[in-house]
Protein backbone atom coordinates (compact mmCIF):
# COMPACT_ATOMS: atom_id res chain seq x y z
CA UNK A 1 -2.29 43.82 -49.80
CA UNK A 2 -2.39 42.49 -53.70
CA UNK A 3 -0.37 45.96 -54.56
CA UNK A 4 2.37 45.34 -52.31
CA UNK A 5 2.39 41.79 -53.17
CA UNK A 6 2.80 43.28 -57.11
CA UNK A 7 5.06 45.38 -55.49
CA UNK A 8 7.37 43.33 -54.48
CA UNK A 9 7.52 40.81 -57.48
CA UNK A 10 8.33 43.59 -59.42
CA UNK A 11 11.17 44.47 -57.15
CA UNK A 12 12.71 41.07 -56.19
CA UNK A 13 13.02 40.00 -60.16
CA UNK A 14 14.15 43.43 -61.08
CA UNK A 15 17.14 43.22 -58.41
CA UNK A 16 17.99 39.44 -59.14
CA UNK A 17 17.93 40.04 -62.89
CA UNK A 18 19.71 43.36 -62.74
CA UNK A 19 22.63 41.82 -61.07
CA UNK A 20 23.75 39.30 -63.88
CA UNK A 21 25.75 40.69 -67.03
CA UNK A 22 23.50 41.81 -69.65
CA UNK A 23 23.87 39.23 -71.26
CA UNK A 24 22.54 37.06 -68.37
CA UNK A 25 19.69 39.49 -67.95
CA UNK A 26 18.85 39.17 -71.90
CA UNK A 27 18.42 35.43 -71.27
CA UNK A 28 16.98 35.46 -68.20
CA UNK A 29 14.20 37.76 -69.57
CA UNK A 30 13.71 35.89 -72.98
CA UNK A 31 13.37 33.02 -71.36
CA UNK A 32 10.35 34.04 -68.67
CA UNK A 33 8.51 35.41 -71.64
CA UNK A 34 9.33 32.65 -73.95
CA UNK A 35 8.00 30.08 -71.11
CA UNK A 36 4.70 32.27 -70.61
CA UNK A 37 4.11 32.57 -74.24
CA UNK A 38 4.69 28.70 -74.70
CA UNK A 39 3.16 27.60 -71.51
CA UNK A 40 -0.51 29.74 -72.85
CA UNK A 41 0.14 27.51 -76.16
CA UNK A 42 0.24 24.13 -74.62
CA UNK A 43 -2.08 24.94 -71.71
CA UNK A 44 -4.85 24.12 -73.64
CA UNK A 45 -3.43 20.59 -74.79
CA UNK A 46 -2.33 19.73 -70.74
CA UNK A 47 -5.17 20.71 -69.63
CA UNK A 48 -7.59 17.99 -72.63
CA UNK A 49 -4.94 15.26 -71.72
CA UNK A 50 -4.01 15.65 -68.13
CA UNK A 51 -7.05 16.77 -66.59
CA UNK A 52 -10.13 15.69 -69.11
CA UNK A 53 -13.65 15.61 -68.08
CA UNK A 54 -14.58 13.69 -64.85
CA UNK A 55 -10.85 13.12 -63.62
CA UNK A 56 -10.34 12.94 -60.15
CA UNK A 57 -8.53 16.93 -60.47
CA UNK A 58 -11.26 18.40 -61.96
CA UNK A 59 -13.95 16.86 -60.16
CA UNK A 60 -12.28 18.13 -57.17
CA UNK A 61 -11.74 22.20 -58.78
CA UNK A 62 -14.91 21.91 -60.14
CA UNK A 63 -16.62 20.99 -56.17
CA UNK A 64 -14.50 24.03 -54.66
CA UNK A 65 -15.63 26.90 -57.35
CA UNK A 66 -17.62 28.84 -55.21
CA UNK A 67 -21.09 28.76 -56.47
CA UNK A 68 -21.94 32.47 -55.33
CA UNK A 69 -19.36 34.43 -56.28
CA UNK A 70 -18.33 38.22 -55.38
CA UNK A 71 -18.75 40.65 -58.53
CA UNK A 72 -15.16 41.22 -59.02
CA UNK A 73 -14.73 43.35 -61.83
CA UNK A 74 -11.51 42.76 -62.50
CA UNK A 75 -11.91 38.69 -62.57
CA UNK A 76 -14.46 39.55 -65.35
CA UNK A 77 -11.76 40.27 -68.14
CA UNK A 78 -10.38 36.94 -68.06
CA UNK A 79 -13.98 34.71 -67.48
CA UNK A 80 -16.27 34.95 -70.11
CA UNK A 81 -19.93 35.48 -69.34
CA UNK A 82 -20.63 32.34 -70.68
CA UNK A 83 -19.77 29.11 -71.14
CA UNK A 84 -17.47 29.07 -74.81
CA UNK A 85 -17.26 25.02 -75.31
CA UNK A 86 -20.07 22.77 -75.44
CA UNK A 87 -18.94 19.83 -73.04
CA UNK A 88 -19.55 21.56 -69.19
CA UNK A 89 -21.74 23.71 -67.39
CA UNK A 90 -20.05 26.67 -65.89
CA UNK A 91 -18.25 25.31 -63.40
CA UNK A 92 -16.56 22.90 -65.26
CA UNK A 93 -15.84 26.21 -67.55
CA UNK A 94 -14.55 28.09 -64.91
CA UNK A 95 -12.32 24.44 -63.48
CA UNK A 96 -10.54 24.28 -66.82
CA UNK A 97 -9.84 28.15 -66.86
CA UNK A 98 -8.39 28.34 -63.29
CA UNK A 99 -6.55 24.67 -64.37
CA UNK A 100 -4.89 26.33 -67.82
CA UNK A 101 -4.03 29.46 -66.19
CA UNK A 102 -2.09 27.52 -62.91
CA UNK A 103 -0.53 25.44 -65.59
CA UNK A 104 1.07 29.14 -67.53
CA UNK A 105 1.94 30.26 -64.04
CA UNK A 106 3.92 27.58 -62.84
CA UNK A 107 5.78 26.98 -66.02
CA UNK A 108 6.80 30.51 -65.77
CA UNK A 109 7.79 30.87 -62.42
CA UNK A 110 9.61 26.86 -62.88
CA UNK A 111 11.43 28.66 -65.86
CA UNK A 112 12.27 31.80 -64.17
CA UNK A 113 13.82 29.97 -61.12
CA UNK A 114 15.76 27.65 -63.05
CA UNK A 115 17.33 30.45 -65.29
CA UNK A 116 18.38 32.02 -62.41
CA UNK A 117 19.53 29.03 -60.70
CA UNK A 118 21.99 27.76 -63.83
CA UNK A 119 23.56 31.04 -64.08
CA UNK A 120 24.08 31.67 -60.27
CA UNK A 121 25.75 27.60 -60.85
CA UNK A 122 27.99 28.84 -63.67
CA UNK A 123 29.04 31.79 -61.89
CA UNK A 124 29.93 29.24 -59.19
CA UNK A 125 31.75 26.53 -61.20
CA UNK A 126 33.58 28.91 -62.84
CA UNK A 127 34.28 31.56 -60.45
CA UNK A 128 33.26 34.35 -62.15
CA UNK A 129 33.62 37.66 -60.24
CA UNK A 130 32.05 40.49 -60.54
CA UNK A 131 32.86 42.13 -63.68
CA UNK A 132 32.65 45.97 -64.02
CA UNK A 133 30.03 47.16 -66.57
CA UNK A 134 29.32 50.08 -68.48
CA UNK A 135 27.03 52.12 -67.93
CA UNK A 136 24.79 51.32 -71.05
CA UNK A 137 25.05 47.30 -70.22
CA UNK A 138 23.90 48.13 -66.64
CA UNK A 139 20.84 50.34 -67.83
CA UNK A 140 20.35 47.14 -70.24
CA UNK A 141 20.57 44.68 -67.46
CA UNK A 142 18.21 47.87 -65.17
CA UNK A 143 15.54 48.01 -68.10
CA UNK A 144 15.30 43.65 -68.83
CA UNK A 145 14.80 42.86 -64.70
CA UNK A 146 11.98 45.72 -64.92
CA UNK A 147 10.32 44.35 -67.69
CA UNK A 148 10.89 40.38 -66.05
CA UNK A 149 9.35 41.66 -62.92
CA UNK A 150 6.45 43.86 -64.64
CA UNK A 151 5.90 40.55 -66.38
CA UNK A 152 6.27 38.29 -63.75
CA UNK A 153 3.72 40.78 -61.18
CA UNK A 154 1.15 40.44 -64.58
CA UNK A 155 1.08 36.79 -64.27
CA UNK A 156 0.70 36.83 -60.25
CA UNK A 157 -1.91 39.29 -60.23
CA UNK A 158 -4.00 37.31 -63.48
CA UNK A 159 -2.95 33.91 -61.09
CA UNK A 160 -5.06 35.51 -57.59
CA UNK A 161 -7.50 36.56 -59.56
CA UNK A 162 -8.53 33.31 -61.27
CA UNK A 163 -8.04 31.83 -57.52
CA UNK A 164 -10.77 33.99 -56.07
CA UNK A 165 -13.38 31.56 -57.94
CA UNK A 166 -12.09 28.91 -55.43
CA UNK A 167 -13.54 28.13 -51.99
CA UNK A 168 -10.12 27.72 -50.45
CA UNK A 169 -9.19 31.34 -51.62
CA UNK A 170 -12.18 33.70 -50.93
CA UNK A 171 -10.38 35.26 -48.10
CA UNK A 172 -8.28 36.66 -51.51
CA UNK A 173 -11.71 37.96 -53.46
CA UNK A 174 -11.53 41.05 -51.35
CA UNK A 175 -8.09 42.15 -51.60
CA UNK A 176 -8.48 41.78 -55.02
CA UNK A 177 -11.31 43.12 -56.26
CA UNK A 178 -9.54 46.47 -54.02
CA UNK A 179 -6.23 45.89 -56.02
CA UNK A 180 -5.34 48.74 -58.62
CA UNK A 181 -2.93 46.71 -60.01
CA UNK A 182 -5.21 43.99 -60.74
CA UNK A 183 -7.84 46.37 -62.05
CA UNK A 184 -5.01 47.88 -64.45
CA UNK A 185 -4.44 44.83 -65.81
CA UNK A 186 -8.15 44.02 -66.47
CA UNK A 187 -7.89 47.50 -68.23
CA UNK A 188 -5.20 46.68 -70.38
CA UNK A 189 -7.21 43.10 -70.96
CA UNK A 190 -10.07 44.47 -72.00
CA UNK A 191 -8.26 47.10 -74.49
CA UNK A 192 -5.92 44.98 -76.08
CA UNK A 193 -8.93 42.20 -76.58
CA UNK A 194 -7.77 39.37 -74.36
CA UNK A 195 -11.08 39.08 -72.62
């Protein structure tokens, strides 16, 4: 069920973004990975000031994380073993992680969408048709929506499996701890040293 959900991010960006120009595509692309790259910097800052220790929000992630959770190996790569700041308890570790990581998903997706909604709006005000391309600006525009979508599918499948810690979403732990694509990206975690 998580695949196909992968699945299909990968597809739906790929086929939005590979119908602009190239040039559309380029900034489409740069800006989904420029938003995920910026929202991991300031998640960390949102996260101290909007949600600090004992606000109403984290009281209330830190009551849902499900005390018992399923060995999902996948979930692993991204939680460290043990608590790494000296203010909480593991909960509270494991609130501010699910929090931060929300926070980078949202800001990409909110980035994504509203890239996509200005240029469909230009195209609009301005009536631009269809142009033809060549080949080499369609491959371009082919090869950027691939690599939005592979990015965007990353984020989803990191997103439902920080979710599984979360009462409301243990219906999810399953599906996910079954997911290749979920355990490849756990993989490429652990190798590239983001655990």
């Amino acid at each position: 069920m998580v695949d196909v959900l992968l699945l299909a991010v990968i597809v739906w960006c790929a086929l939005g973004v590979r119908a602009r120009s190239a040039y559309d595509a380029l900034a489409v692309t740069g800006g989904v990975v420029a938003a995920g790259y910026a929202a991991v910097q300031a998640s960390g800052w949102v996260i101290e000031h909007w949600f600090p220790e004992g606000s109403p929000a984290m009281t209330w992630v830190e009551r849902h994380v499900r005390a018992q959770a399923d060995p999902v190996m996948a979930r692993a790569a991204w939680i460290p073993p043990e608590p790494t700041f000296t203010w909480g308890s593991h909960a509270q570790w494991i609130a501010v992680h699910v929090l931060q990581y929300l926070f980078v998903v949202m800001s990409a997706a909110a980035v994504l969408l509203m890239f996509l909604a200005v240029s469909w709006l230009s195209d609009a005000l301005w009536d631009r048709a269809s142009r033809p391309r060549g080949r080499m600006r369609a491959a371009m525009a082919w090869a950027c929506g691939v690599f939005c979508g592979l990015y965007v599918a990353a984020l989803t499948g990191v997103a439902l499996a920080n979710l599984t810690w979360l009462d409301a979403f243990s219906w999810v732990s399953d599906a996910v701890r079954h997911s290749v694509g979920v355990k490849v990206l756990a993989g490429l975690a652990q190798w590239r040293g983001f655990s």
